[in-house]
Protein backbone atom coordinates (compact mmCIF):
# COMPACT_ATOMS: atom_id res chain seq x y z
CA UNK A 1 52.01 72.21 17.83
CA UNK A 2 55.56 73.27 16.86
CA UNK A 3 56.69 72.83 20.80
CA UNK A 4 54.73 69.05 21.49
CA UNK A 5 56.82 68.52 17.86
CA UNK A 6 59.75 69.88 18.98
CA UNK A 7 58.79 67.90 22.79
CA UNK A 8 59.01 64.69 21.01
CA UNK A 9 61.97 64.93 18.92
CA UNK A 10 63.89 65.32 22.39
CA UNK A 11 62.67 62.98 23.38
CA UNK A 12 63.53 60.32 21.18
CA UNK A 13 66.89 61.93 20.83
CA UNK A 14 66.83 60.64 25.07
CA UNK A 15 65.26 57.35 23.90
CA UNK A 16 68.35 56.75 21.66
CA UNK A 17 70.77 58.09 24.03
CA UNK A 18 69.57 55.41 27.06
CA UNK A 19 69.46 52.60 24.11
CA UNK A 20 72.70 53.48 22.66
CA UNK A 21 73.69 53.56 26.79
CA UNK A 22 72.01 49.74 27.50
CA UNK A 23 73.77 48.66 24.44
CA UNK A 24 77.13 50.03 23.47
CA UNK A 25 77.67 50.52 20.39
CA UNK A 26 80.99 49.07 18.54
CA UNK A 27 83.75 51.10 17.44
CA UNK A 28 86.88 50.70 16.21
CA UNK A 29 90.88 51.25 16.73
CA UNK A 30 92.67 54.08 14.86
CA UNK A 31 95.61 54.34 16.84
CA UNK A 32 98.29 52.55 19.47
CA UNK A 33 100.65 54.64 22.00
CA UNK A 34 102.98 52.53 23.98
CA UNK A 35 100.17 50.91 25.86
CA UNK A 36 97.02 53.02 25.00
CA UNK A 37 94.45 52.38 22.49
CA UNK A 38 92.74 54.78 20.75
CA UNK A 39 88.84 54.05 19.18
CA UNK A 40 86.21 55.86 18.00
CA UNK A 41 82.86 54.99 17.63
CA UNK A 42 82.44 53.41 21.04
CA UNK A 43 79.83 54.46 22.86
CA UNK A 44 80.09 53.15 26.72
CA UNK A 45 80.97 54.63 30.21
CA UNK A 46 84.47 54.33 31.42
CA UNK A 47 85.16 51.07 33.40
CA UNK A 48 83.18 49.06 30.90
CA UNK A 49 85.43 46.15 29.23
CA UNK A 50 86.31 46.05 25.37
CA UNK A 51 86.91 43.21 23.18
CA UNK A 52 89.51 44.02 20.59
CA UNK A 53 89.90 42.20 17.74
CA UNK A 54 93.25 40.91 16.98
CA UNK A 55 95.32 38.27 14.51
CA UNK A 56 95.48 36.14 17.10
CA UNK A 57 92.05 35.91 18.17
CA UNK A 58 90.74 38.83 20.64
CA UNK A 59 92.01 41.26 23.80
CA UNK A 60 89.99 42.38 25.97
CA UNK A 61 90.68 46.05 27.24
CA UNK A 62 88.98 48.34 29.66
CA UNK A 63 87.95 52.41 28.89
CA UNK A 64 89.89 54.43 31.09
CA UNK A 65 89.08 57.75 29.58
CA UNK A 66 88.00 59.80 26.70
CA UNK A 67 88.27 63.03 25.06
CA UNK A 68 85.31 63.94 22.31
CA UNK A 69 85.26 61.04 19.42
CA UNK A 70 88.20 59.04 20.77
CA UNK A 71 87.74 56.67 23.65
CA UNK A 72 91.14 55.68 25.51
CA UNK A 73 91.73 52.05 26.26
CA UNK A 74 93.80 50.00 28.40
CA UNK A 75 94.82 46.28 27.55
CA UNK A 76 94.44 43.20 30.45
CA UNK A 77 97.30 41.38 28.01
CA UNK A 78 100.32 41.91 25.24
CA UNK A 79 99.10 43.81 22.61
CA UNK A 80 100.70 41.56 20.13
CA UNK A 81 98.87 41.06 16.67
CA UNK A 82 96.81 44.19 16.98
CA UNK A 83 95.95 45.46 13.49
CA UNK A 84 94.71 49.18 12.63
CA UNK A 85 90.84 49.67 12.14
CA UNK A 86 90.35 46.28 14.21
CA UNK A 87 86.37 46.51 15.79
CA UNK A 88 85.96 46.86 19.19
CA UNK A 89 83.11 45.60 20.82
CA UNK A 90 81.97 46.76 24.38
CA UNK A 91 81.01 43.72 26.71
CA UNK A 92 77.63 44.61 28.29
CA UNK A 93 77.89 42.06 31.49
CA UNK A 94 80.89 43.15 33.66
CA UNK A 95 83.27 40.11 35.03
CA UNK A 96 82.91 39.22 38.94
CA UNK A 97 85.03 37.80 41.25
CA UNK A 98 84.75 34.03 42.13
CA UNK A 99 83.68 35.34 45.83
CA UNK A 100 83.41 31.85 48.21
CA UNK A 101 84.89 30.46 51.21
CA UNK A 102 86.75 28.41 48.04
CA UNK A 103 89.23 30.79 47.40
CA UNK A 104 91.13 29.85 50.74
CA UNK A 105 94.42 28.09 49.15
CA UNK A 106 94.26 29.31 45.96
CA UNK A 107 96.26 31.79 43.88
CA UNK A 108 94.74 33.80 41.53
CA UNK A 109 95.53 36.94 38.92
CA UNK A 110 94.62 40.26 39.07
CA UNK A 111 90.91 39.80 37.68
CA UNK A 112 89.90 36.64 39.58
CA UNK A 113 91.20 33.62 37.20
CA UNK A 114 93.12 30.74 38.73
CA UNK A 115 96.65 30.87 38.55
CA UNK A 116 97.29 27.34 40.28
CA UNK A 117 95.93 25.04 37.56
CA UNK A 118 93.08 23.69 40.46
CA UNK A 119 90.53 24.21 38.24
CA UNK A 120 87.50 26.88 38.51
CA UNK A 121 86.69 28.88 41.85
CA UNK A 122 82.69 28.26 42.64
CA UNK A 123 81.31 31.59 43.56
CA UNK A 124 78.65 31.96 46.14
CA UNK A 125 76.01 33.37 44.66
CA UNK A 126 73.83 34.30 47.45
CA UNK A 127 76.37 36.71 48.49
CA UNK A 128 75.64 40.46 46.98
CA UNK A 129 78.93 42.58 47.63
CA UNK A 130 77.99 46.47 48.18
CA UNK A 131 81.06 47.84 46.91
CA UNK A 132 80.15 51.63 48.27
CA UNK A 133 82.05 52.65 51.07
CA UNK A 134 80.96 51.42 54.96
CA UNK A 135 79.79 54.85 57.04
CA UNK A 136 82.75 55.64 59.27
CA UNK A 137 79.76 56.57 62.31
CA UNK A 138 79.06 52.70 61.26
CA UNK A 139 82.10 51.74 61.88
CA UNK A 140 83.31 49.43 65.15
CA UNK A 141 86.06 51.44 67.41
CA UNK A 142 89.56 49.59 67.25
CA UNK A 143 89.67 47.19 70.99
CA UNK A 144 91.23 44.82 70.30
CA UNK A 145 95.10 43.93 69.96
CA UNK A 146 95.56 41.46 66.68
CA UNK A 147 98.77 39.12 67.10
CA UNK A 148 101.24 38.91 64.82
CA UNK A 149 103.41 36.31 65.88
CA UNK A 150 106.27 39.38 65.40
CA UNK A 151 108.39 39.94 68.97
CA UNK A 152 108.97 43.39 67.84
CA UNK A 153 105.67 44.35 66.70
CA UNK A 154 103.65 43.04 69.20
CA UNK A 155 105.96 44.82 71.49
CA UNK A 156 106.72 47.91 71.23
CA UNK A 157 104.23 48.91 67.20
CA UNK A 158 101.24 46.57 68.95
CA UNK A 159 98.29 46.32 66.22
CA UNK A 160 94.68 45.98 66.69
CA UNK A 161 92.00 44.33 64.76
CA UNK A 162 90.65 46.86 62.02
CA UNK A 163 93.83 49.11 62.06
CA UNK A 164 95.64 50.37 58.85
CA UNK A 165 100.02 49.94 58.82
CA UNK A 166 102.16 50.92 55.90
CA UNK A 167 105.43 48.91 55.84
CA UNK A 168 108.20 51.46 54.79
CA UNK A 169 111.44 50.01 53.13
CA UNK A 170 114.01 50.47 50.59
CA UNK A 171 115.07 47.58 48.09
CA UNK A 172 116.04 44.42 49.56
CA UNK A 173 115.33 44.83 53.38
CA UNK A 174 113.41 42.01 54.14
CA UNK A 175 109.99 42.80 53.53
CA UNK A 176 108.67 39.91 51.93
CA UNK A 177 110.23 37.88 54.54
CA UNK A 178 108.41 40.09 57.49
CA UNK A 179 105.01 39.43 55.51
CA UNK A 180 105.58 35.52 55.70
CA UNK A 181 106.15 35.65 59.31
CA UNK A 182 103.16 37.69 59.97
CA UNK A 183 100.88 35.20 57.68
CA UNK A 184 102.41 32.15 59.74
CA UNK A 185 102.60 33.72 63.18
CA UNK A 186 98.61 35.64 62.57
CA UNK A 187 95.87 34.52 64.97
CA UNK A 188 93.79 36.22 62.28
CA UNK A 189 90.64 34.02 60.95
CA UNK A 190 91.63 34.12 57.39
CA UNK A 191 95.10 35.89 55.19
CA UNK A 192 94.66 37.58 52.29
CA UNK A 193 98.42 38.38 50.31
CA UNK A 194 98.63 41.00 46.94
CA UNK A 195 101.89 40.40 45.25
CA UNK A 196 101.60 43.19 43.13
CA UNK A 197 104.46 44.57 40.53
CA UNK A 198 107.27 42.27 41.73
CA UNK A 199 109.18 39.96 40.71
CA UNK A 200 107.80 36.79 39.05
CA UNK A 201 110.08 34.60 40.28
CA UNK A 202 109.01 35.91 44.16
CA UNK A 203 105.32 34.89 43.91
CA UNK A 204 106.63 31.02 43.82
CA UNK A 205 109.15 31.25 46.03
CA UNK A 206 106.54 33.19 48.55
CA UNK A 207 103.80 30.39 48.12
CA UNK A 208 106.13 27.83 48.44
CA UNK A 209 109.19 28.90 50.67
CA UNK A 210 108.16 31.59 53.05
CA UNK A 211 104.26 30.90 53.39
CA UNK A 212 104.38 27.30 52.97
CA UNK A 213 101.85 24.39 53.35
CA UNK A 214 100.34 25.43 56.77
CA UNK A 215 100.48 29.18 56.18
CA UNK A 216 98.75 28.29 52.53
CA UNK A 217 95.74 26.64 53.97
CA UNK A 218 93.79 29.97 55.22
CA UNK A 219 95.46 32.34 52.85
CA UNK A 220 94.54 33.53 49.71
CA UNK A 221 97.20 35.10 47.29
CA UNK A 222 96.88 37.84 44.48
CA UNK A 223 99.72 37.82 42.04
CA UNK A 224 100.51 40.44 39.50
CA UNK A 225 103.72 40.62 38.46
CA UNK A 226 106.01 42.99 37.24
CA UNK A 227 105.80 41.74 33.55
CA UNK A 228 101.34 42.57 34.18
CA UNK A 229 100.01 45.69 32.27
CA UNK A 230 99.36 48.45 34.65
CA UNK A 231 95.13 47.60 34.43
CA UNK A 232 96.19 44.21 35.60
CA UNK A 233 98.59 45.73 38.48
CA UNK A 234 95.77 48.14 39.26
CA UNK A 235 93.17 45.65 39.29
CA UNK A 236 95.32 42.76 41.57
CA UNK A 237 95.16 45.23 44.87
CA UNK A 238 91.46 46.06 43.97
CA UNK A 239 90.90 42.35 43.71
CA UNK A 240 92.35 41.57 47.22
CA UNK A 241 90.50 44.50 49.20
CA UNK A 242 87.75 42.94 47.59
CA UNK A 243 88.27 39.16 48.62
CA UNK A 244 89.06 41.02 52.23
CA UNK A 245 85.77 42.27 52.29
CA UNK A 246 84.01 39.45 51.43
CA UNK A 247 85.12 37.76 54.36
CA UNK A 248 84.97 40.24 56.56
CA UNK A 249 81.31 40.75 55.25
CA UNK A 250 81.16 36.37 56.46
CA UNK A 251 82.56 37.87 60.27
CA UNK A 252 86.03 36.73 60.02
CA UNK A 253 89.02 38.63 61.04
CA UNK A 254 91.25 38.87 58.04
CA UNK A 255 95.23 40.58 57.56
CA UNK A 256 95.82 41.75 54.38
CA UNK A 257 99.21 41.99 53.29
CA UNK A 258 99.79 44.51 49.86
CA UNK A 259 102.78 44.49 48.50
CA UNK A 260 103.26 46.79 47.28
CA UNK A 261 101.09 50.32 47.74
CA UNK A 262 103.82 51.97 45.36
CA UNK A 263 103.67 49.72 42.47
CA UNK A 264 99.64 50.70 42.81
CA UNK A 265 100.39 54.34 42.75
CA UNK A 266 103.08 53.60 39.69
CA UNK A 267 100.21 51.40 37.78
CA UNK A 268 97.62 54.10 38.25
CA UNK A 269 100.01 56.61 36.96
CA UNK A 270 101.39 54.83 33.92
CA UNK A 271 97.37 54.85 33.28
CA UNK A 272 96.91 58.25 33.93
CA UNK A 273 99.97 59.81 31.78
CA UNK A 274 99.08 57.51 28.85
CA UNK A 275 95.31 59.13 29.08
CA UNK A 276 96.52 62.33 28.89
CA UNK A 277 96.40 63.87 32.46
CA UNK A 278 99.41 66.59 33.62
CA UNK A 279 101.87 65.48 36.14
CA UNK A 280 101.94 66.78 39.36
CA UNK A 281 103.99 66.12 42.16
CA UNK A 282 107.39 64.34 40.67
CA UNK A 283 105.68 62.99 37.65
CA UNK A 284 102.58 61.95 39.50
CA UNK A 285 99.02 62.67 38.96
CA UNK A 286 96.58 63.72 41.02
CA UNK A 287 94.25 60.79 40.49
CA UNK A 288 97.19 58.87 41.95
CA UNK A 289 96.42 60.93 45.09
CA UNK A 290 92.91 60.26 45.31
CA UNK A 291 92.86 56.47 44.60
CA UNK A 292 95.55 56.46 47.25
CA UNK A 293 92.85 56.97 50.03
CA UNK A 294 89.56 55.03 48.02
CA UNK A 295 92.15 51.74 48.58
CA UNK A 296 92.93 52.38 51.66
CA UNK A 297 89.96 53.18 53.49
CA UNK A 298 88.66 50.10 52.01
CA UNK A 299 90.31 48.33 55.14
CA UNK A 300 89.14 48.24 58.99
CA UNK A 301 87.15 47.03 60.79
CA UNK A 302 83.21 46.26 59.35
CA UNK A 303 79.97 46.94 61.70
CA UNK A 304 77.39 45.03 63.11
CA UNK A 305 78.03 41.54 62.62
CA UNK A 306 81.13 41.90 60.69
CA UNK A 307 84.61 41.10 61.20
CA UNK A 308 87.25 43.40 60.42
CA UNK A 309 90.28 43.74 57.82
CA UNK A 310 93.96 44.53 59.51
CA UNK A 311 95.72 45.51 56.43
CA UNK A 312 99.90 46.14 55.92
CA UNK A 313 100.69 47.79 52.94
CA UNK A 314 104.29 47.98 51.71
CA UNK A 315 105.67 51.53 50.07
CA UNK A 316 109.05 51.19 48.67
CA UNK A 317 110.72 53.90 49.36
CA UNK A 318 113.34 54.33 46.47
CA UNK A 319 116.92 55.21 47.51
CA UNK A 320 115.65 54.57 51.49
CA UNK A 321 113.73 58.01 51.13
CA UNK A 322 111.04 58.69 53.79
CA UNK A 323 110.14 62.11 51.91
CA UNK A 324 108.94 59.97 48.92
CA UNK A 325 105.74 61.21 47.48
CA UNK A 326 103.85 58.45 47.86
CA UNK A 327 105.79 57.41 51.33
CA UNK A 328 104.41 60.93 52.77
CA UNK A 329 101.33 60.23 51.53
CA UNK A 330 100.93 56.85 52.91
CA UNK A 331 101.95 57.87 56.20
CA UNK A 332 99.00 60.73 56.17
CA UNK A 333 96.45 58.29 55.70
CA UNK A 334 97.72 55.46 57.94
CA UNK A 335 97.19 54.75 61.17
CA UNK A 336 101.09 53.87 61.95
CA UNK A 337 103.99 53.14 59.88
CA UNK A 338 107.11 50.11 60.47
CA UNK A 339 110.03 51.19 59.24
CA UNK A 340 112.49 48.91 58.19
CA UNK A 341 116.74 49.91 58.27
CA UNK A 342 119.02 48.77 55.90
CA UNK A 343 121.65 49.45 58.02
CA UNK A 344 120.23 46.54 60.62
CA UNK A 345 119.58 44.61 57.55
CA UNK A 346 123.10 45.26 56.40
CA UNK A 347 124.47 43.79 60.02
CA UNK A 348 122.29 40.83 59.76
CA UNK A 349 119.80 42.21 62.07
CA UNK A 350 116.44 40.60 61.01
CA UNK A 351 113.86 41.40 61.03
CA UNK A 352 115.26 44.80 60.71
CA UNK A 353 112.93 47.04 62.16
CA UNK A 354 113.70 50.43 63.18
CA UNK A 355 111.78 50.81 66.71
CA UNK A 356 113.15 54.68 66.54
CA UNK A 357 111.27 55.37 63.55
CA UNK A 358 108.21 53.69 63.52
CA UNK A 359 104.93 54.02 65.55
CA UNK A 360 101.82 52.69 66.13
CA UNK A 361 98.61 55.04 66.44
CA UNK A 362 96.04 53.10 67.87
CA UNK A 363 98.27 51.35 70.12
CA UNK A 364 96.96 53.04 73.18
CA UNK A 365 93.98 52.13 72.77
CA UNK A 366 94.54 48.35 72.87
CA UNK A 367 97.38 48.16 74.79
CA UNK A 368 97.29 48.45 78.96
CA UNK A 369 99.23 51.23 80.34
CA UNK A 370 101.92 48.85 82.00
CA UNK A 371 102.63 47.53 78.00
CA UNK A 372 103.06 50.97 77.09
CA UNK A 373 105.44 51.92 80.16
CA UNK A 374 107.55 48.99 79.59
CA UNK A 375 107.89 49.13 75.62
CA UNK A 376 108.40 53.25 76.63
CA UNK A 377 111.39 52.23 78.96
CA UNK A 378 112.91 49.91 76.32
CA UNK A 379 112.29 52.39 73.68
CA UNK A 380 114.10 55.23 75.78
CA UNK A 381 117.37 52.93 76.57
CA UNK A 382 117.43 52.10 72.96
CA UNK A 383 117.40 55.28 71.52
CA UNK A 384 119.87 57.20 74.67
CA UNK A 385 122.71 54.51 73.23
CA UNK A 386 121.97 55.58 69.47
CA UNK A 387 122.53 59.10 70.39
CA UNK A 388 126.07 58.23 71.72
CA UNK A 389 126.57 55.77 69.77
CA UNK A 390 129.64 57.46 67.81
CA UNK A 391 130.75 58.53 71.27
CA UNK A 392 130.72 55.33 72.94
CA UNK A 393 132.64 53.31 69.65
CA UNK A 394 135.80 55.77 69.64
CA UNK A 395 136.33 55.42 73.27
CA UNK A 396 135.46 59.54 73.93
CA UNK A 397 132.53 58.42 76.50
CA UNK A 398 133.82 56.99 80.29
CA UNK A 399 131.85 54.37 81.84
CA UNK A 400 130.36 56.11 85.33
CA UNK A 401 129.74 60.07 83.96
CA UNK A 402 125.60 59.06 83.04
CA UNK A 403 124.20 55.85 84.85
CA UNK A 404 121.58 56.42 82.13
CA UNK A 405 123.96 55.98 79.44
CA UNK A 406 126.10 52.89 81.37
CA UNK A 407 122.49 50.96 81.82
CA UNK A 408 121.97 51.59 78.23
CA UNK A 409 125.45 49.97 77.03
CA UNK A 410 124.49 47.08 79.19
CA UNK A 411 121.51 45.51 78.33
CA UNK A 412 122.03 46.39 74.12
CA UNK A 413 122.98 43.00 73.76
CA UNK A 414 120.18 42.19 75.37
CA UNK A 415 117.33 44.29 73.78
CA UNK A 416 119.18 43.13 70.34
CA UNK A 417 118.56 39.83 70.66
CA UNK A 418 114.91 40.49 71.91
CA UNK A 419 114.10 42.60 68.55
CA UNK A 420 115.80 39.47 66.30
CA UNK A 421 113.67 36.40 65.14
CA UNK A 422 113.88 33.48 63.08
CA UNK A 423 111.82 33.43 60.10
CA UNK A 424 110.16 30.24 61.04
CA UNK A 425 110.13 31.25 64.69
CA UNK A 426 106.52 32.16 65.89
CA UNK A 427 106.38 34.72 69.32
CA UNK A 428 102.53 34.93 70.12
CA UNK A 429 101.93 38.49 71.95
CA UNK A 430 101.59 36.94 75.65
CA UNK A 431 104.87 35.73 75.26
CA UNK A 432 106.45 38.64 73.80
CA UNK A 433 104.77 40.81 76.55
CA UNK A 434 106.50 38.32 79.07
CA UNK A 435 109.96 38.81 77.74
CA UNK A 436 109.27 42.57 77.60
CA UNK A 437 108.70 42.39 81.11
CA UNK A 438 112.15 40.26 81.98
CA UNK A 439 114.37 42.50 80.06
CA UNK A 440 113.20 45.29 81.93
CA UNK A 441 113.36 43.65 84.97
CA UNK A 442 117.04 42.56 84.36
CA UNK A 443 117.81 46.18 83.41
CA UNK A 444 116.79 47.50 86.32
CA UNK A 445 118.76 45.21 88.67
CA UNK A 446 122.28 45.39 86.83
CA UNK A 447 121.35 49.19 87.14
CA UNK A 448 121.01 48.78 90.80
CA UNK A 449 123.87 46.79 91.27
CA UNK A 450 125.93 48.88 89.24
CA UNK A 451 125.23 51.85 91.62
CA UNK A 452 125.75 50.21 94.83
C-alpha cells in the first residue's frame, strides 16, 4: 500500500513536471549585466523566447542558459526601460521564418522581419523544413564546377557546386566588393547574402551600389548590423543557412555569401562569457568551437532531388593574421580558403587575391587535368618571380643566368593584368579558361624566342 502510495505521488510529481514543461511558467527579472538578464521563476528549455515586460511596452528575449533558480536571458533589442522585478512570460509557439520563393528581392533582419518596408513575406506553408543535419553517406559527391564570373577564381581556386570557401582578409581589402562580383557574375539559380556585424551604412550601399537592380532580383539579403545584440548577430547567419536550405530543399543551386564567419564566432562568444562559461583559446569559448562546424556543415550540396548550397564565408583576420583562432579554425573545416593581400590591395591590384596563398580542395575533382596544368604553370611563373622579387628590383639578378626566371619577368605584366577585374566586369569560366590558355601560350613562345 505504502509503495502504490508512494507510486502515485511520483507520479504526479511527473504529471506536473510535463505540465509545468507544455506550459512555462512566468518568472520574473532580478538582475541586468551589461547585456544579460537574470530571472527566476521561469520554467522553460533554453532556446524558448521570453517576453519581458518593460516601460515602454515589452522585449522579447531568448534563454540561453541557466544555473539552479536563475535562468540567463538574452535580449533581440535595447534594453531601454527595463525595470527590476518586471514578469517574464515564456512564449509557448516559437517564431518561423517567412520560407517562400517570396523572399527573392527582399531584405530582411536577423529573425525573418522585413527590413525593406514591402510589406509581409507569405510563407509557404506546405513546406516542412527538417532542420537536423542531411547524412553525409546521403550526400551528392562535388562534379560539378560553379561559375563565378571571377577571372581569378575560376582560374586558378575553381569552385564546384556544393563546396565550402572561407574568404580570408584583413580590414579594408575588398571583400565586400569580391562578394558583389560573385552575386552579379554567379550562374547560380538563386543568391543568398548575410551582412552580419558590419557596418550599417554598408548594407545600403551593398543593396544598392555593388549588388544593384539585376543582381537584387534573385538574391536575398540578411542584415545585422554592428549596432544588433549578439542573439540578433547570431541569429542573422542562422537565418540565411536556413533560407539556403529552403531552396536548395526546392532543387535550386544557391551561393551563399556570409559575411562575416568572425563576427558569428564574436556574437556567440559575447553570449557565452555573459552566461558564465570560461574562456579558452584567446578569450574564446569552446561553444564558439563547436557552433563553428554546426554552421558550416549546414552548406553543400543536398541529395536526391535537391540542389546544393556553394557557400563563401568571410573571417576577418585582425591585424592580416592567418594564425587567428578562428582563421585556423575556419580553414580546418573548409574545403579551400581565398586569401586576399593588402599589399595588392595597397597597389591598386583588385581584386586582390593572393594566388600563392590560397587553394582550392575540390578543385581536382571538377576541373580537367589540362585546367589544372595550365593554372599549375601560371601558378609556378608567378610565384619563381616573388621569390626574386627583391633580387630582381635592386638590379643584383642579370637577365640570361635562369631562362626560368627571365620568362617569369616577362609575362608579369601579363599574368597581372589577367588576375585584375573591373567590379562591374563579368568573366564567365569558359572565357577565363580561354585566356588561361593564351597567356600560356604567349609565355611559351617569347620563351622560345628568347632562347634562340
Amino acid at each position: 500500500m505504502v509503495d502504490s502510495l508512494r507510486l502515485s505521488e511520483r507520479f504526479k510529481k511527473s504529471q506536473d513536471y510535463i505540465h509545468d514543461f507544455k506550459h512555462p511558467v512566468a518568472g520574473r527579472l532580478v538582475r541586468v549585466v551589461g547585456l544579460t538578464l537574470e530571472a527566476v521563476g521561469v520554467k522553460a528549455p533554453v532556446g524558448s523566447q521570453c517576453l519581458v515586460e518593460t516601460g515602454q511596452g515589452e522585449l522579447l528575449a531568448e534563454i540561453v542558459g541557466f544555473s539552479q533558480d536563475v535562468t540567463y536571458l538574452m535580449p533581440e533589442e535595447s534594453l531601454q526601460g527595463v525595470l527590476p522585478g518586471a514578469r517574464v512570460l515564456p512564449i509557448s509557439s516559437k517564431h518561423k521564418l517567412p520560407l517562400s520563393m517570396d523572399l527573392l528581392g527582399r531584405v530582411i533582419n536577423g529573425v525573418g522581419k522585413p527590413l525593406d518596408g514591402k510589406g509581409p513575406i507569405k510563407a509557404n506553408n506546405d513546406y516542412h523544413q527538417d532542420l537536423s543535419p542531411i547524412n553525409p553517406l546521403s550526400r551528392r559527391a562535388i562534379s560539378e564546377v560553379l561559375d563565378v564570373g571571377v577571372r581569378s577564381i575560376n582560374s586558378f581556386i575553381s569552385v564546384g557546386k556544393g563546396q565550402r570557401m572561407g574568404l580570408f582578409a584583413g580590414s579594408g581589402v575588398g571583400k565586400s566588393v569580391l562578394m558583389g562580383m560573385m552575386t552579379r557574375g554567379t550562374t547560380a539559380d538563386v543568391v543568398v547574402v548575410g551582412l552580419v556585424g558590419e557596418r550599417g551604412r554598408e548594407v545600403k550601399e551593398f543593396i544598392e551600389e555593388i549588388l544593384g537592380v539585376e543582381g537584387r532580383k534573385r538574391a536575398v539579403v540578411v542584415a545585422a548590423p554592428a549596432d544588433n545584440s549578439p542573439l540578433m548577430r547570431l541569429k542573422g547567419c542562422e537565418t540565411a543557412v536556413q533560407i539556403s536550405e529552403y531552396f536548395r530543399d526546392q532543387g535550386l543551386n544557391v551561393l551563399l555569401l556570409l559575411d562575416s564567419l568572425t563576427r558569428y564566432a564574436q556574437a556567440q562568444r559575447e553570449i557565452a562569457l555573459a552566461v558564465g562559461e570560461p574562456p579558452a583559446t584567446k578569450g574564446y569559448p569552446p561553444s564558439v568551437f563547436s557552433k563553428l562546424p554546426q554552421l558550416v556543415e549546414r552548406a553543400g550540396n543536398g541529395g536526391d532531388g535537391q540542389g546544393s548550397i556553394t557557400a563563401f564565408y568571410t573571417v576577418l583576420t585582425e591585424g592580416d593574421d592567418l594564425q587567428d583562432p578562428i582563421a585556423d579554425a575556419a580553414r580546418a573545416i573548409l574545403d579551400g580558403h581565398i586569401v586576399l593581400s593588402r599589399e595588392l590591395a595597397d597597389s591598386g591590384h583588385y581584386p586582390a587575391v593572393d594566388i600563392e596563398g590560397s587553394i582550392s580542395r575540390v578543385m581536382p575533382m571538377v576541373t580537367s587535368p589540362e585546367h589544372q596544368e595550365l593554372a599549375r604553370a601560371l601558378k609556378q611563373m608567378y610565384a619563381l618571380y616573388q621569390q626574386n622579387k627583391d633580387l630582381i628590383a635592386i638590379g643584383a639578378y642579370t637577365k640570361g643566368n635562369d631562362p626560368r626566371i627571365d620568362q617569369a619577368i616577362n609575362v608579369l605584366p601579363v599574368i597581372n593584368f589577367f588576375l585584375q577585374q573591373q567590379i562591374t566586369e563579368v568573366i564567365p569560366y569558359e572565357q577565363s579558361l580561354t585566356q588561361l590558355q593564351e597567356i600560356i601560350a604567349a609565355a611559351h613562345a617569347a620563351n622560345s624566342q628568347q632562347q634562340a
